[in-house]
Protein backbone atom coordinates (compact mmCIF):
# COMPACT_ATOMS: atom_id res chain seq x y z
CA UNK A 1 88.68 114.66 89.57
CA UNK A 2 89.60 116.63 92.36
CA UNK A 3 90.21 120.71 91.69
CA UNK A 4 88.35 120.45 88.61
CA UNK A 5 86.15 123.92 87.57
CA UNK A 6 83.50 124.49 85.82
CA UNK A 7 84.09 124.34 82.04
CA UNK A 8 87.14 122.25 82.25
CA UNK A 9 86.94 118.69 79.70
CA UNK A 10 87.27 115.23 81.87
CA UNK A 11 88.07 112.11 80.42
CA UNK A 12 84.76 109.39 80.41
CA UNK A 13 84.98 105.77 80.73
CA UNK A 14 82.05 103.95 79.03
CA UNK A 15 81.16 100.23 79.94
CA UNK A 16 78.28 98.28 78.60
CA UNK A 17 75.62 97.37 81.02
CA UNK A 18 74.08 94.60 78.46
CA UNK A 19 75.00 92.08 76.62
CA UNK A 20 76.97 94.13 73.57
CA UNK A 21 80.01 92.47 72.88
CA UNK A 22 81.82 95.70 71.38
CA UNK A 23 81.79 99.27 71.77
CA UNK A 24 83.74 99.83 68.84
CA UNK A 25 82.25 102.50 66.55
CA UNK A 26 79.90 103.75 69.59
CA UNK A 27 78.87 106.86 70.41
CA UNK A 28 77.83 108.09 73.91
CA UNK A 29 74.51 110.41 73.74
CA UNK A 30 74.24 113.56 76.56
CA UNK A 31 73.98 112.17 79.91
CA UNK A 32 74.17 113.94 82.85
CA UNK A 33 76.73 112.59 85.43
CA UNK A 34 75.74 112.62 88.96
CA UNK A 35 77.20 112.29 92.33
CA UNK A 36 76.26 110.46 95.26
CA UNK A 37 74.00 113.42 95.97
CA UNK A 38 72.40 113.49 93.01
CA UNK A 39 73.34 116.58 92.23
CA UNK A 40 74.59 117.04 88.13
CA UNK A 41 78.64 117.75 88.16
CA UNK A 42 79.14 117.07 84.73
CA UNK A 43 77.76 116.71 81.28
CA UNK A 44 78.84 113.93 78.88
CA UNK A 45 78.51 112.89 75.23
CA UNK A 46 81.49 111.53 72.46
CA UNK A 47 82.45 109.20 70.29
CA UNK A 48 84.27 106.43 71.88
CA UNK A 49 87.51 104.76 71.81
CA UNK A 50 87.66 101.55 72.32
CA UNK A 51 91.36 99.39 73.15
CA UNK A 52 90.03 95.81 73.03
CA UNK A 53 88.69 93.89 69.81
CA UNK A 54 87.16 90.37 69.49
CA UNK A 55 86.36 88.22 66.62
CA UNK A 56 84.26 85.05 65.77
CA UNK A 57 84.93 82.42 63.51
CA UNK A 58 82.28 80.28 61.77
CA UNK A 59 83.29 77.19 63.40
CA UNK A 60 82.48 79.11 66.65
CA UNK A 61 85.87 79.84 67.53
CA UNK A 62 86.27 83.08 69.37
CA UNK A 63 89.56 85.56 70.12
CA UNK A 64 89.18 88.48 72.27
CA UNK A 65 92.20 91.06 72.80
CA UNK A 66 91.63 93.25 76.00
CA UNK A 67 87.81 94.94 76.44
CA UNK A 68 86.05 95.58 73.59
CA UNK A 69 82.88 96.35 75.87
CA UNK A 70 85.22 99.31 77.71
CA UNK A 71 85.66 102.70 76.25
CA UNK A 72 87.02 106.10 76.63
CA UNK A 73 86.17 109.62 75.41
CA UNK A 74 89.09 112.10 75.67
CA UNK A 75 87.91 114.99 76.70
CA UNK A 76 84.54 113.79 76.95
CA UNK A 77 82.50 115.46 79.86
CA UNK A 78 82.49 119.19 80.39
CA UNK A 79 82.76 119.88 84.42
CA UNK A 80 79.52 121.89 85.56
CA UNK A 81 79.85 122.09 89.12
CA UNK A 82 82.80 122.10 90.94
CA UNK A 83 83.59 119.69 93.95
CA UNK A 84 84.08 121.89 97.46
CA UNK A 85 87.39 120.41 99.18
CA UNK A 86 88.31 121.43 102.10
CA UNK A 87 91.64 122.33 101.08
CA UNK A 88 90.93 125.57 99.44
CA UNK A 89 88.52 126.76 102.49
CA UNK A 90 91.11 125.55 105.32
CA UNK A 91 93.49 127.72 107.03
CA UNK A 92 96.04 125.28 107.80
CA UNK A 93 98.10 122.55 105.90
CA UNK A 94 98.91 119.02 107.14
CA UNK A 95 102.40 117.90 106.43
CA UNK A 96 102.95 113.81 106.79
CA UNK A 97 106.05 112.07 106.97
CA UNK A 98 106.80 109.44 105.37
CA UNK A 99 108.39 107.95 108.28
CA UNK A 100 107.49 108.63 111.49
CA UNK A 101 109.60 110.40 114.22
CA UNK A 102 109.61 112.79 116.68
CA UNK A 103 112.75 114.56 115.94
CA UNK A 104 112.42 114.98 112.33
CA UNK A 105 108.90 116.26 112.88
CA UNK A 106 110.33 118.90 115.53
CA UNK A 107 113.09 119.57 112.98
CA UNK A 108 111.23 120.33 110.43
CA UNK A 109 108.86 122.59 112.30
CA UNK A 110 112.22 124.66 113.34
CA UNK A 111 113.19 124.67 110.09
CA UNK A 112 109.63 125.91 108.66
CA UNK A 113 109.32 128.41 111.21
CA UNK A 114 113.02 129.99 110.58
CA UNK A 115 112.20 130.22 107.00
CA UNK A 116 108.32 131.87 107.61
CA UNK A 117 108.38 133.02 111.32
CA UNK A 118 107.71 131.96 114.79
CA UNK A 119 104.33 129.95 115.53
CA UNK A 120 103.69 128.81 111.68
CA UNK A 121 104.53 125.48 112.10
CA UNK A 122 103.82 123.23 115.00
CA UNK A 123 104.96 119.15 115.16
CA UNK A 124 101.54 117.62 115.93
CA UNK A 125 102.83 114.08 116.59
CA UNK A 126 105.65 112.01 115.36
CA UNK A 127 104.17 111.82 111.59
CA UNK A 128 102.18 115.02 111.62
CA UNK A 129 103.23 119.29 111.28
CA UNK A 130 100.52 121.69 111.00
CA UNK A 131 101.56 124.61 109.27
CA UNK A 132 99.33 127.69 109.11
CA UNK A 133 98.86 129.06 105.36
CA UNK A 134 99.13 132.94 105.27
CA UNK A 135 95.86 134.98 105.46
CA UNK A 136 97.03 136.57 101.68
């Protein structure tokens, strides 16, 4: 998730890849979960909880209640490596309105720069207001 630091707990999602039919009573063994970049972010390993259920008759009936092949372990994956955002290393902050218009964008510039001082908030277009964070 985004913001997370090292040593904080994640929630995992578990699905089955093969043919297993429930999850239920599972266990997920360390695995190492990777990005895009391959790089590891977190470390993983619970015992699940599963929502769904399913059930067989003899006659070959069959009754399945949500995903029994879907699971979750709270608290499951310990972050290792946190995510850089360019939030935290930016020095300004990009307010969007919900709708868009030039006067309530100049407004609310005014308004932000009466409150913090001149030049700390400029209207960049009709939706957009940069605001620049303070340096402490």
């Amino acid at each position: 998730p985004p913001f997370a630091k090292p040593g904080q707990t994640i929630d995992v999602t578990v699905s089955s890849i093969g043919n297993a039919k429930s999850l239920r009573g599972g266990s997920l063994l360390m695995v190492p979960l990777k990005g895009a970049d391959g790089q590891t972010y977190a470390i993983a390993q619970g015992n699940l909880v599963v929502g769904g259920f399913g059930a067989e008759g003899s006659d070959g009936s069959r009754v399945t209640v949500n995903v029994p092949s879907v699971g979750r372990v709270p608290n499951g994956a310990t972050v290792e490596r946190a995510v850089l955002s360019p939030f935290s290393q930016g020095g300004d902050l990009v307010l969007n309105l919900n709708s868009p218009d030039f006067t309530t964008a100049q407004r609310l510039a005014e308004k932000i720069n009466d409150v913090l001082g001149d030049s700390v908030a400029l209207p960049m277009d009709a939706t957009s207001i940069q605001v620049r964070a303070p340096g402490n």
